[in-house]
N, C-alpha and C. Protein backbone atom coordinates (compact mmCIF):
# COMPACT_ATOMS: atom_id res chain seq x y z
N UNK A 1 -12.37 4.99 -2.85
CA UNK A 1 -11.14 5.74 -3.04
C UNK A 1 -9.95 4.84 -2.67
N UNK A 2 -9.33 4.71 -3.34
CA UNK A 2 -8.28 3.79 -3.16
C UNK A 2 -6.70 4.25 -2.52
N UNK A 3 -6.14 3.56 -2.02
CA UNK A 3 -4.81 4.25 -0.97
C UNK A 3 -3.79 4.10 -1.90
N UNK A 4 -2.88 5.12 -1.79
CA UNK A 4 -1.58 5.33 -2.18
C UNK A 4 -0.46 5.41 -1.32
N UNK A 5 0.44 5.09 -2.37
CA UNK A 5 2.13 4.80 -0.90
C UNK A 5 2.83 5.89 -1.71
N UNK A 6 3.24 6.73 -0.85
CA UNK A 6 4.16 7.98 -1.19
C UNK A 6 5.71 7.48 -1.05
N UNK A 7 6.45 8.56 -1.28
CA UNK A 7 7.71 8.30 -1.61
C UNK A 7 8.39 7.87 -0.16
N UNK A 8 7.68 7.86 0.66
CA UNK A 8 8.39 7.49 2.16
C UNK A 8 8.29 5.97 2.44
N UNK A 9 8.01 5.53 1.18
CA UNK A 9 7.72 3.70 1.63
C UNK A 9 9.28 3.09 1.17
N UNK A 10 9.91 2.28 2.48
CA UNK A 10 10.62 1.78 2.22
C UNK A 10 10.73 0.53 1.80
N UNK A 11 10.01 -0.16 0.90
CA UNK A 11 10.02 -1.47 -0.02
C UNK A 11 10.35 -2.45 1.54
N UNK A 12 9.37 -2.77 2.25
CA UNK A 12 9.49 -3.50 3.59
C UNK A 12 8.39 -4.43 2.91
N UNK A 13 7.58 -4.80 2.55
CA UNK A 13 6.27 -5.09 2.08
C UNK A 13 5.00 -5.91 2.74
N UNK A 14 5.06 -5.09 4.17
CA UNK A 14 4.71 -5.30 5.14
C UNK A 14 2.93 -5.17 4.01
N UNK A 15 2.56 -4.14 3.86
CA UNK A 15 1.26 -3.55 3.72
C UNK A 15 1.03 -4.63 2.41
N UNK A 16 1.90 -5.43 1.17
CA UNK A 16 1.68 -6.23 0.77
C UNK A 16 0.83 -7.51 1.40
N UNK A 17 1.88 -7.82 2.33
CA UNK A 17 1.30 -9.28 2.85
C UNK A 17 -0.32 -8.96 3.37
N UNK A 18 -0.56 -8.03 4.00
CA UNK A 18 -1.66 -7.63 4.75
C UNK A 18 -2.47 -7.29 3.77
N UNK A 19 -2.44 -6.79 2.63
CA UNK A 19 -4.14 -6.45 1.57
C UNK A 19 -4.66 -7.89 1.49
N UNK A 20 -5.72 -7.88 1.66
CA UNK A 20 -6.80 -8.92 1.72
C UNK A 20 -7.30 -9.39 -0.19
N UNK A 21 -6.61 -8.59 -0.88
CA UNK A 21 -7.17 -8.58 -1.82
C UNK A 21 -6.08 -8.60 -3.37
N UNK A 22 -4.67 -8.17 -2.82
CA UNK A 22 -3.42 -8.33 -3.32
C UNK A 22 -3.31 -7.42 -3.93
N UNK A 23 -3.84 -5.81 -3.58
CA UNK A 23 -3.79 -5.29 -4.60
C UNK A 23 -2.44 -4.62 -4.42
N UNK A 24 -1.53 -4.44 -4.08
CA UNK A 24 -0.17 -4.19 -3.59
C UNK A 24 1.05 -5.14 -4.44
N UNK A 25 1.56 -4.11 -5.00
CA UNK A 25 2.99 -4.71 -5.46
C UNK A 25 3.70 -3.96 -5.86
N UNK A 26 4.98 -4.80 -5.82
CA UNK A 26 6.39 -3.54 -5.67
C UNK A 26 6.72 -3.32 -6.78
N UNK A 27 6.96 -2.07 -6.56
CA UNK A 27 7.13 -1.45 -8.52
C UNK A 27 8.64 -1.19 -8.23
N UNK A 28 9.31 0.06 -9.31
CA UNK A 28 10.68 0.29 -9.43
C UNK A 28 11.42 0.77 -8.22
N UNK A 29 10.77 1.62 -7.67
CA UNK A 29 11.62 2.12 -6.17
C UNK A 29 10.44 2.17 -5.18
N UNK A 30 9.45 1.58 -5.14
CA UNK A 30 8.75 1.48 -3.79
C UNK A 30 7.11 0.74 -4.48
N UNK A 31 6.57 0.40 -3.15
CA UNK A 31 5.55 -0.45 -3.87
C UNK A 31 4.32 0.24 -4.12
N UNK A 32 3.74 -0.06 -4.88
CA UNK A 32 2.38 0.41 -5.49
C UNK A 32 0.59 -0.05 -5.46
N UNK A 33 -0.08 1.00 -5.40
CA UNK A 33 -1.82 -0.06 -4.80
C UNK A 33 -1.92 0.21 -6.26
N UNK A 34 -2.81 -1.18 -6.83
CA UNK A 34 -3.53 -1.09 -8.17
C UNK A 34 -4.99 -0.36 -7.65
N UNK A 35 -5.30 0.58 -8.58
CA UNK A 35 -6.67 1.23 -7.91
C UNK A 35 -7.64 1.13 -7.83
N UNK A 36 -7.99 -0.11 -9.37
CA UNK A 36 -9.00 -0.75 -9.77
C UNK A 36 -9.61 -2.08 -8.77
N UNK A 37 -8.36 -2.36 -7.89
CA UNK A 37 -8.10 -3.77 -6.99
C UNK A 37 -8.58 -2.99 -5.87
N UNK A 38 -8.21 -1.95 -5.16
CA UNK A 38 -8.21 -1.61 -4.09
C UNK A 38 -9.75 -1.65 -3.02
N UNK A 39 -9.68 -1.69 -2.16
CA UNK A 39 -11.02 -2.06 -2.08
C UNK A 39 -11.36 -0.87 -0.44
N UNK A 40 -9.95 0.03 -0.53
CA UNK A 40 -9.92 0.78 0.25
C UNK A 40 -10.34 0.41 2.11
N UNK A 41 -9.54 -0.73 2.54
CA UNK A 41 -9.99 -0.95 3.45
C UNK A 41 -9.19 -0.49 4.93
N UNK A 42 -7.86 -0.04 4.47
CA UNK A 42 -7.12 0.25 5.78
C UNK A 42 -6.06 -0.20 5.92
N UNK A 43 -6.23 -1.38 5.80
CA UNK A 43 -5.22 -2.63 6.39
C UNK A 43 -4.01 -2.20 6.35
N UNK A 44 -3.36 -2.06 4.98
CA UNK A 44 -2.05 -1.73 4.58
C UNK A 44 -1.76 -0.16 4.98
N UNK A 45 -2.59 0.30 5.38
CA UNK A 45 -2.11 1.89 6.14
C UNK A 45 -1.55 1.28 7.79
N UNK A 46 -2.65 0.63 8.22
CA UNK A 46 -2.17 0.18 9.82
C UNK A 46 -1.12 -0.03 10.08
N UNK A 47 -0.41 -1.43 9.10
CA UNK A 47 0.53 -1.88 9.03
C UNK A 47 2.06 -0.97 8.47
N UNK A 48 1.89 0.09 8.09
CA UNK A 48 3.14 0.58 7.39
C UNK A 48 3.63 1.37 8.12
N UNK A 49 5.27 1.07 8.86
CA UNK A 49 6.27 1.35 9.83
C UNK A 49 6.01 3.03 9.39
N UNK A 50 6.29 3.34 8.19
CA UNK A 50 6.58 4.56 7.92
C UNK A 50 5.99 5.33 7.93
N UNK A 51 4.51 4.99 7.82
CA UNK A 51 3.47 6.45 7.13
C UNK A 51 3.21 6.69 5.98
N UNK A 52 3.79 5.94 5.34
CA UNK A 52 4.10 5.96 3.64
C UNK A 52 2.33 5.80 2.41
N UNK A 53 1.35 5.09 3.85
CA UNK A 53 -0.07 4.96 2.64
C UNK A 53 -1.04 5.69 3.28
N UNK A 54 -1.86 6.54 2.42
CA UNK A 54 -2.82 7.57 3.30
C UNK A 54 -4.26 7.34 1.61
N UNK A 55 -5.61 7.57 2.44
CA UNK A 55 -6.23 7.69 1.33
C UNK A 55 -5.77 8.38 -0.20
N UNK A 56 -6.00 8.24 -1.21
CA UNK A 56 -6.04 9.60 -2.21
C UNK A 56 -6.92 10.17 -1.93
């Protein structure tokens, strides 16, 4: 199951640098997990100031 960033992500791209796997990148107003990439591991939830990535 792969993680999603809700509308509370403030384009910091903290949870970018941290995927092990790159599946993270910034789309039009906040950044986005590719789902096919995702490898659902956490990382980029730990890391995000906001709260902004939670499983789907």
């Amino acid at each position: 199951m792969a993680r999603v960033i809700s509308d509370e992500c403030i384009s910091c791209g903290a949870c970018a640098a941290e995927c092990p796997v790159e599946a993270i990148s910034e789309g039009d107003d906040k950044f986005v997990v590719d789902a096919d990439t995702c490898v659902d591991c956490g990382a980029c939830e730990d890391v995000c100031p906001t709260g902004a990535i939670a499983a789907e």
